[in-house]
Protein backbone atom coordinates (compact mmCIF):
# COMPACT_ATOMS: atom_id res chain seq x y z
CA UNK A 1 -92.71 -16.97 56.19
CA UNK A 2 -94.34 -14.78 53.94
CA UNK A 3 -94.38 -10.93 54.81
CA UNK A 4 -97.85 -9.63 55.24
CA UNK A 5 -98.57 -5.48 54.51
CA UNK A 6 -102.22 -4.66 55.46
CA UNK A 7 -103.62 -1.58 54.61
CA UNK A 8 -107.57 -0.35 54.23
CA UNK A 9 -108.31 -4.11 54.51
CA UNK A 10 -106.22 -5.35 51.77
CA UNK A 11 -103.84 -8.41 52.46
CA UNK A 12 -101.03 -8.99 50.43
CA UNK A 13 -100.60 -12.48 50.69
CA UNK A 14 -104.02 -12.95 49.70
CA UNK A 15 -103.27 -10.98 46.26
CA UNK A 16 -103.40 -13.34 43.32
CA UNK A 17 -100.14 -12.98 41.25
CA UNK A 18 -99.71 -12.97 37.55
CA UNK A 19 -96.79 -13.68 34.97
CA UNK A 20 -96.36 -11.41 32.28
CA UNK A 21 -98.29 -13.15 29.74
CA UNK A 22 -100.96 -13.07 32.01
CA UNK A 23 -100.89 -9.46 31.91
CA UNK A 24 -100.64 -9.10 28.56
CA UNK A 25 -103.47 -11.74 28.01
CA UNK A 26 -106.05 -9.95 30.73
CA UNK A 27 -104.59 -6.65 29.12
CA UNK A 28 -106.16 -7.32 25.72
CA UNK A 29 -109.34 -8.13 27.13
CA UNK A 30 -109.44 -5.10 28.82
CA UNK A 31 -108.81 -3.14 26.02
CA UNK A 32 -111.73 -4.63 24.50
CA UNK A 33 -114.55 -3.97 27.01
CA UNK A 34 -113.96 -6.71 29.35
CA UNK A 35 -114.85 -5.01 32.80
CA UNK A 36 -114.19 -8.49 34.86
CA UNK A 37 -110.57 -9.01 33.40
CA UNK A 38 -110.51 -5.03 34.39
CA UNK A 39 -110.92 -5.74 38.35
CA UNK A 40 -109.40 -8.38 38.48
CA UNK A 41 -106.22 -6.87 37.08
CA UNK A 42 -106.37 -4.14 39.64
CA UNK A 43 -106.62 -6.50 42.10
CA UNK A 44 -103.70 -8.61 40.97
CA UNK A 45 -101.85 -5.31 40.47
CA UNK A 46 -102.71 -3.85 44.16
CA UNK A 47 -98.82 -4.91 45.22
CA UNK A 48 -97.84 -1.85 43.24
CA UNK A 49 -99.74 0.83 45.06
CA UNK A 50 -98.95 -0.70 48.57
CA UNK A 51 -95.49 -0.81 47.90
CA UNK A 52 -95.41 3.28 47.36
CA UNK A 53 -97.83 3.70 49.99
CA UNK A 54 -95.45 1.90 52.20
CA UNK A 55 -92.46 4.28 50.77
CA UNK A 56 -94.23 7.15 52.43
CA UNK A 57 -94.80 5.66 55.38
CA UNK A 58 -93.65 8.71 57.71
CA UNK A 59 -96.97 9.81 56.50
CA UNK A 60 -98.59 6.79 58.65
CA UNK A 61 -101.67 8.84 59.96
CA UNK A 62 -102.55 9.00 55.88
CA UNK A 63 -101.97 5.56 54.91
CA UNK A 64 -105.21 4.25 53.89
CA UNK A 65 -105.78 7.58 52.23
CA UNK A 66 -102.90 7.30 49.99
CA UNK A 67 -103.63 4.03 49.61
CA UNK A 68 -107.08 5.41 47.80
CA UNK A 69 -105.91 7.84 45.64
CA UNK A 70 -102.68 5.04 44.53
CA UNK A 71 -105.58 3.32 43.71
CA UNK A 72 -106.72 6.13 41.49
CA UNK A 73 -103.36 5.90 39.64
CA UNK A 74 -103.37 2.40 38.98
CA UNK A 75 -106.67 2.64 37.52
CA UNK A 76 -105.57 5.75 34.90
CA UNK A 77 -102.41 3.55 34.34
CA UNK A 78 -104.47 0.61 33.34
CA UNK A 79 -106.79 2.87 31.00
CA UNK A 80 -103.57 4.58 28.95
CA UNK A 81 -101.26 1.55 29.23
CA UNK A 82 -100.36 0.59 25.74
CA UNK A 83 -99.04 -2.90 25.22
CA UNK A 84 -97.39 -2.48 21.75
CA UNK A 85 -94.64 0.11 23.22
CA UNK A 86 -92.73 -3.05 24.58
CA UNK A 87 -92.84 -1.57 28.07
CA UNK A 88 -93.23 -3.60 31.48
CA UNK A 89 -96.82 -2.31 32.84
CA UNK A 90 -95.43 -2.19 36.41
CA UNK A 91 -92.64 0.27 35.00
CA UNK A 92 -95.30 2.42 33.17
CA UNK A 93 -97.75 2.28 36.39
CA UNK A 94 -95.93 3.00 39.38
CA UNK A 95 -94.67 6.45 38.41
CA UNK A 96 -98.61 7.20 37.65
CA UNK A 97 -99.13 6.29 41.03
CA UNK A 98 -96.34 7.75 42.74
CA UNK A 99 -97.77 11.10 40.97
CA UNK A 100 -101.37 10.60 41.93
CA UNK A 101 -99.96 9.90 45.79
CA UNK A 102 -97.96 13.42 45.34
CA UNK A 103 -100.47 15.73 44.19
CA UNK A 104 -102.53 14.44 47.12
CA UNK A 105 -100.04 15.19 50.07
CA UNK A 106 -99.40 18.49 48.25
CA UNK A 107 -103.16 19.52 48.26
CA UNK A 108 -102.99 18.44 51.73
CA UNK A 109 -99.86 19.56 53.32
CA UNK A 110 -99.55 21.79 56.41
CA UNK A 111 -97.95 24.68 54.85
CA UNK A 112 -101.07 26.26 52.90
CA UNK A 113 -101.00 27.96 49.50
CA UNK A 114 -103.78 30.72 48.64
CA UNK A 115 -106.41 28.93 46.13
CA UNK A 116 -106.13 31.72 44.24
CA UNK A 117 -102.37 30.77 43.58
CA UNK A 118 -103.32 27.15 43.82
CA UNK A 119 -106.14 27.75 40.67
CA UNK A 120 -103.22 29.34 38.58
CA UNK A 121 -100.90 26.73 39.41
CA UNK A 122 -103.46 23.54 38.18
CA UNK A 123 -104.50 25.66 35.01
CA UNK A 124 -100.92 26.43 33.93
CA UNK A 125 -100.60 22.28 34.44
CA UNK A 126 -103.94 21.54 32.45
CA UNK A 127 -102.15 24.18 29.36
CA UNK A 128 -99.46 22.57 29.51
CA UNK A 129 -100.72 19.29 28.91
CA UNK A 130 -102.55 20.51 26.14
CA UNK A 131 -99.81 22.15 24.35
CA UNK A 132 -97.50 19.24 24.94
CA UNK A 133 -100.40 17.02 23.10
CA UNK A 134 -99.93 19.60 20.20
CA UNK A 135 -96.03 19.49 19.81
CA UNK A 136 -93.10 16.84 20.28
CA UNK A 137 -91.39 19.94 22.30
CA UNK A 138 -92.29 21.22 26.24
CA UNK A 139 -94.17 24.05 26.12
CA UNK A 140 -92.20 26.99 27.77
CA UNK A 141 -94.14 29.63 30.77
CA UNK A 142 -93.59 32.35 27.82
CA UNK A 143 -96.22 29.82 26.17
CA UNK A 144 -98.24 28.67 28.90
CA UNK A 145 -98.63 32.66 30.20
CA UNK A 146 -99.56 33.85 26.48
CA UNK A 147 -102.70 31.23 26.74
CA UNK A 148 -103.90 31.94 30.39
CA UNK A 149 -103.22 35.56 29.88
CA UNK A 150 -101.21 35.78 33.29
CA UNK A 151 -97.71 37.44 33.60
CA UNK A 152 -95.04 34.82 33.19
CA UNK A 153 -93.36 35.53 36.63
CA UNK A 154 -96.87 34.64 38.57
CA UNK A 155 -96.66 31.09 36.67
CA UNK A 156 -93.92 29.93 37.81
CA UNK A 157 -94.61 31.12 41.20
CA UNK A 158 -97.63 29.68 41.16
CA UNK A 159 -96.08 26.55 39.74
CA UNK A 160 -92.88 26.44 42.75
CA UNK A 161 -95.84 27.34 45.84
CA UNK A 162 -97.44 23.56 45.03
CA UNK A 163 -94.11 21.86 44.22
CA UNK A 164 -93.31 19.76 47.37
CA UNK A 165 -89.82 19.16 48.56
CA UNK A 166 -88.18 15.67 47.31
CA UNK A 167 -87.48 13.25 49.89
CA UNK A 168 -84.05 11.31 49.57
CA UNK A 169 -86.46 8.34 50.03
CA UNK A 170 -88.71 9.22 47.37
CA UNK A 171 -88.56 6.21 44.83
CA UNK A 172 -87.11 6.54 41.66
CA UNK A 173 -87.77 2.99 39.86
CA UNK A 174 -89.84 0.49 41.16
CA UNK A 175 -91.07 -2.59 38.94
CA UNK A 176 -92.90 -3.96 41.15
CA UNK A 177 -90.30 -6.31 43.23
CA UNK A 178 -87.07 -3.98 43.32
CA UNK A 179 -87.20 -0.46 44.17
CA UNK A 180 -84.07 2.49 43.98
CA UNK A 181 -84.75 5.55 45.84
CA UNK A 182 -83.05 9.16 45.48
CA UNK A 183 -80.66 8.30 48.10
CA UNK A 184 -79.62 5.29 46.40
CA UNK A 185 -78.76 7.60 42.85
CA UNK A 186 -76.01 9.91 45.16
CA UNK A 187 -72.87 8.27 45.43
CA UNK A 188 -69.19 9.89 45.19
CA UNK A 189 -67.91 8.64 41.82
CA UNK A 190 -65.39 11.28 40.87
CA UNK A 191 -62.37 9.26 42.10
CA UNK A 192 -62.95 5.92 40.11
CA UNK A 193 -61.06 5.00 37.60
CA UNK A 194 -64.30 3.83 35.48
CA UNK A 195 -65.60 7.60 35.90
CA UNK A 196 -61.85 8.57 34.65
CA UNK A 197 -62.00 6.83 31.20
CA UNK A 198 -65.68 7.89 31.27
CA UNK A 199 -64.97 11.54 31.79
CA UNK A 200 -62.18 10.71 28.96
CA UNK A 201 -64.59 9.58 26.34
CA UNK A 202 -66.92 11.94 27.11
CA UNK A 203 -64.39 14.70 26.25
CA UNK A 204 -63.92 12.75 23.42
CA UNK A 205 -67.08 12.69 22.20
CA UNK A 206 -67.59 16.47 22.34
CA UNK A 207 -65.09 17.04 19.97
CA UNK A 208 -67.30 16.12 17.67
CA UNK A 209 -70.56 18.26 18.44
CA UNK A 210 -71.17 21.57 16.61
CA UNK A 211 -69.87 24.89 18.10
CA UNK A 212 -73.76 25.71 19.84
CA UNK A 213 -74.50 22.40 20.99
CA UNK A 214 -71.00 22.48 22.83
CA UNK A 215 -72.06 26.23 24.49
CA UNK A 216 -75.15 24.77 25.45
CA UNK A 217 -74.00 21.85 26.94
CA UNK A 218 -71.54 23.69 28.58
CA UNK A 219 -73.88 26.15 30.32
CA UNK A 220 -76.29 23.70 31.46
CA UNK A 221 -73.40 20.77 32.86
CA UNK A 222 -70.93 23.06 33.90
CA UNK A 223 -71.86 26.45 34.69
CA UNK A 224 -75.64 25.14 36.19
CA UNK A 225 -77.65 27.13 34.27
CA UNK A 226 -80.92 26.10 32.96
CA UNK A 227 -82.60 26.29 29.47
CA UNK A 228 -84.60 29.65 30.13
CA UNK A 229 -81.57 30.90 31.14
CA UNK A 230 -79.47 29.55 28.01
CA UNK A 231 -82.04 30.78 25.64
CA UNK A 232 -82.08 34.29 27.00
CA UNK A 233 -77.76 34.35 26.77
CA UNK A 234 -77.70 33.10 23.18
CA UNK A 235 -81.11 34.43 21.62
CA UNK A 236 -83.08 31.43 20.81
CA UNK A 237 -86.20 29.85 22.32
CA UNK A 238 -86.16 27.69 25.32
CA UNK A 239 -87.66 24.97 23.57
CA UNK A 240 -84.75 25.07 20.76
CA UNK A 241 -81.82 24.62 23.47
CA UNK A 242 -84.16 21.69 24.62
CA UNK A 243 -84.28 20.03 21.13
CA UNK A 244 -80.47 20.70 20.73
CA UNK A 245 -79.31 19.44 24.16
CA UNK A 246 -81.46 15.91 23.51
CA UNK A 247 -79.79 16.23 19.78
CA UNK A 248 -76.40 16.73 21.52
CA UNK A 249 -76.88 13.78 24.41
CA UNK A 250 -77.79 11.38 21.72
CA UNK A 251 -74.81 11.98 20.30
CA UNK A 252 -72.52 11.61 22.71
CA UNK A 253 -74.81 8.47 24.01
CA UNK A 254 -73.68 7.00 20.37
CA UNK A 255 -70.34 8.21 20.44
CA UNK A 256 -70.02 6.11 23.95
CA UNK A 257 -71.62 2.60 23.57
């Protein structure tokens, strides 16, 4: 018996489905103009935004209002998805969704934030984008405050007031037929033997990093701090410790396949 999931009128078993090909086939007529092949692939695609819809479904009472703005999502996902990057669409898509879903609840959640703070919070976002655009590196608030003129302190304020707290249920992957939430991620592994040869070669491989990727790696893993915080203790820029711990994770990612 096939499970049905209704919401704002839409069936599920009534959804056509496609095979990759198919996607990739409808996907190059989108890309050239076709606005059919465009609906229809939304249509055919429509599995994806019920299936976060229905991972926030304590939120019942907004259902076919998430459903909307998942909708929303899908549609940006479709317009930016690039087929050459050897990615599934469903993988690129349903964190796009997830987001638009998120940014909704948290313009619309109980506990208010002053627009005001709210303004500062979606302009710091917008620079941020915009700077990103401009460099392979993330823009730090030193950055993003030098731009919008605004004392870096109020930024990140601003910035934790329209955060919303993580559910362990939030989904983490989801390609469109299997899905791993948060809660699924925390597990007790310290008393395997697999994490004891990992922990081994992990050792292993930091032997061979330089003497500042090893401080920095120790800092952020071991003491908890985080890259502002490393930057300020050894004098360099947050976005350097960012470049060296990715430099320093590839390495030991080498070191360990």
């Amino acid at each position: 018996m096939s499970s049905k999931v209704s919401i704002a009128g839409v069936d599920t078993t009534k959804l056509p489905k496609l095979t990759n090909d198919d996607m990739l086939e409808l996907m190059k007529k989108i890309k050239s103009g076709d606005t059919r092949a465009r609906d229809y692939f939304v249509v055919a695609n429509l599995r994806l935004v019920l299936s976060v819809v229905h991972r926030f479904g304590s939120r019942g009472d907004k259902a076919d209002d998430m459903f909307q703005v998942g909708c929303v999502g899908l549609m940006k996902a479709i317009d930016n998805f690039d087929e050459k990057q050897q990615v599934k669409f469903s993988t690129y898509a349903v964190p796009m969704i997830i987001g638009e879903i998120k940014r909704y609840l948290r313009d619309n959640n109980s506990v208010r934030v002053s627009r005001s703070l709210r303004d500062i919070a979606y302009k710091a976002l917008q620079v941020k984008d915009a700077l990103s655009k401009k460099s392979i590196e993330e823009p730090t608030v030193d950055e993003i405050a030098n731009v919008l003129d605004i004392p870096a302190k109020t930024i990140t304020f601003a910035l934790d007031a329209i955060s919303e707290t993580v559910s362990l249920s939030d989904p983490v992957y989801n390609d469109g037929f299997e899905q791993i939430e948060l809660l699924d991620q925390i597990a007790d592994t310290k008393n395997t033997d697999d994490s004891l040869h990992e922990n081994i070669s992990i050792k292993d491989a930091i032997k061979f990093l330089p003497e500042r990727e090893k401080e920095i790696l120790l800092m952020r893993y071991y003491v908890g701090k985080t890259q502002t915080e490393v930057s300020e203790e050894i004098g360099i820029s947050q976005a350097q410790v960012s470049r060296l711990e990715k430099n320093a994770l590839k390495i030991i990612k080498e070191f360990l396949v």
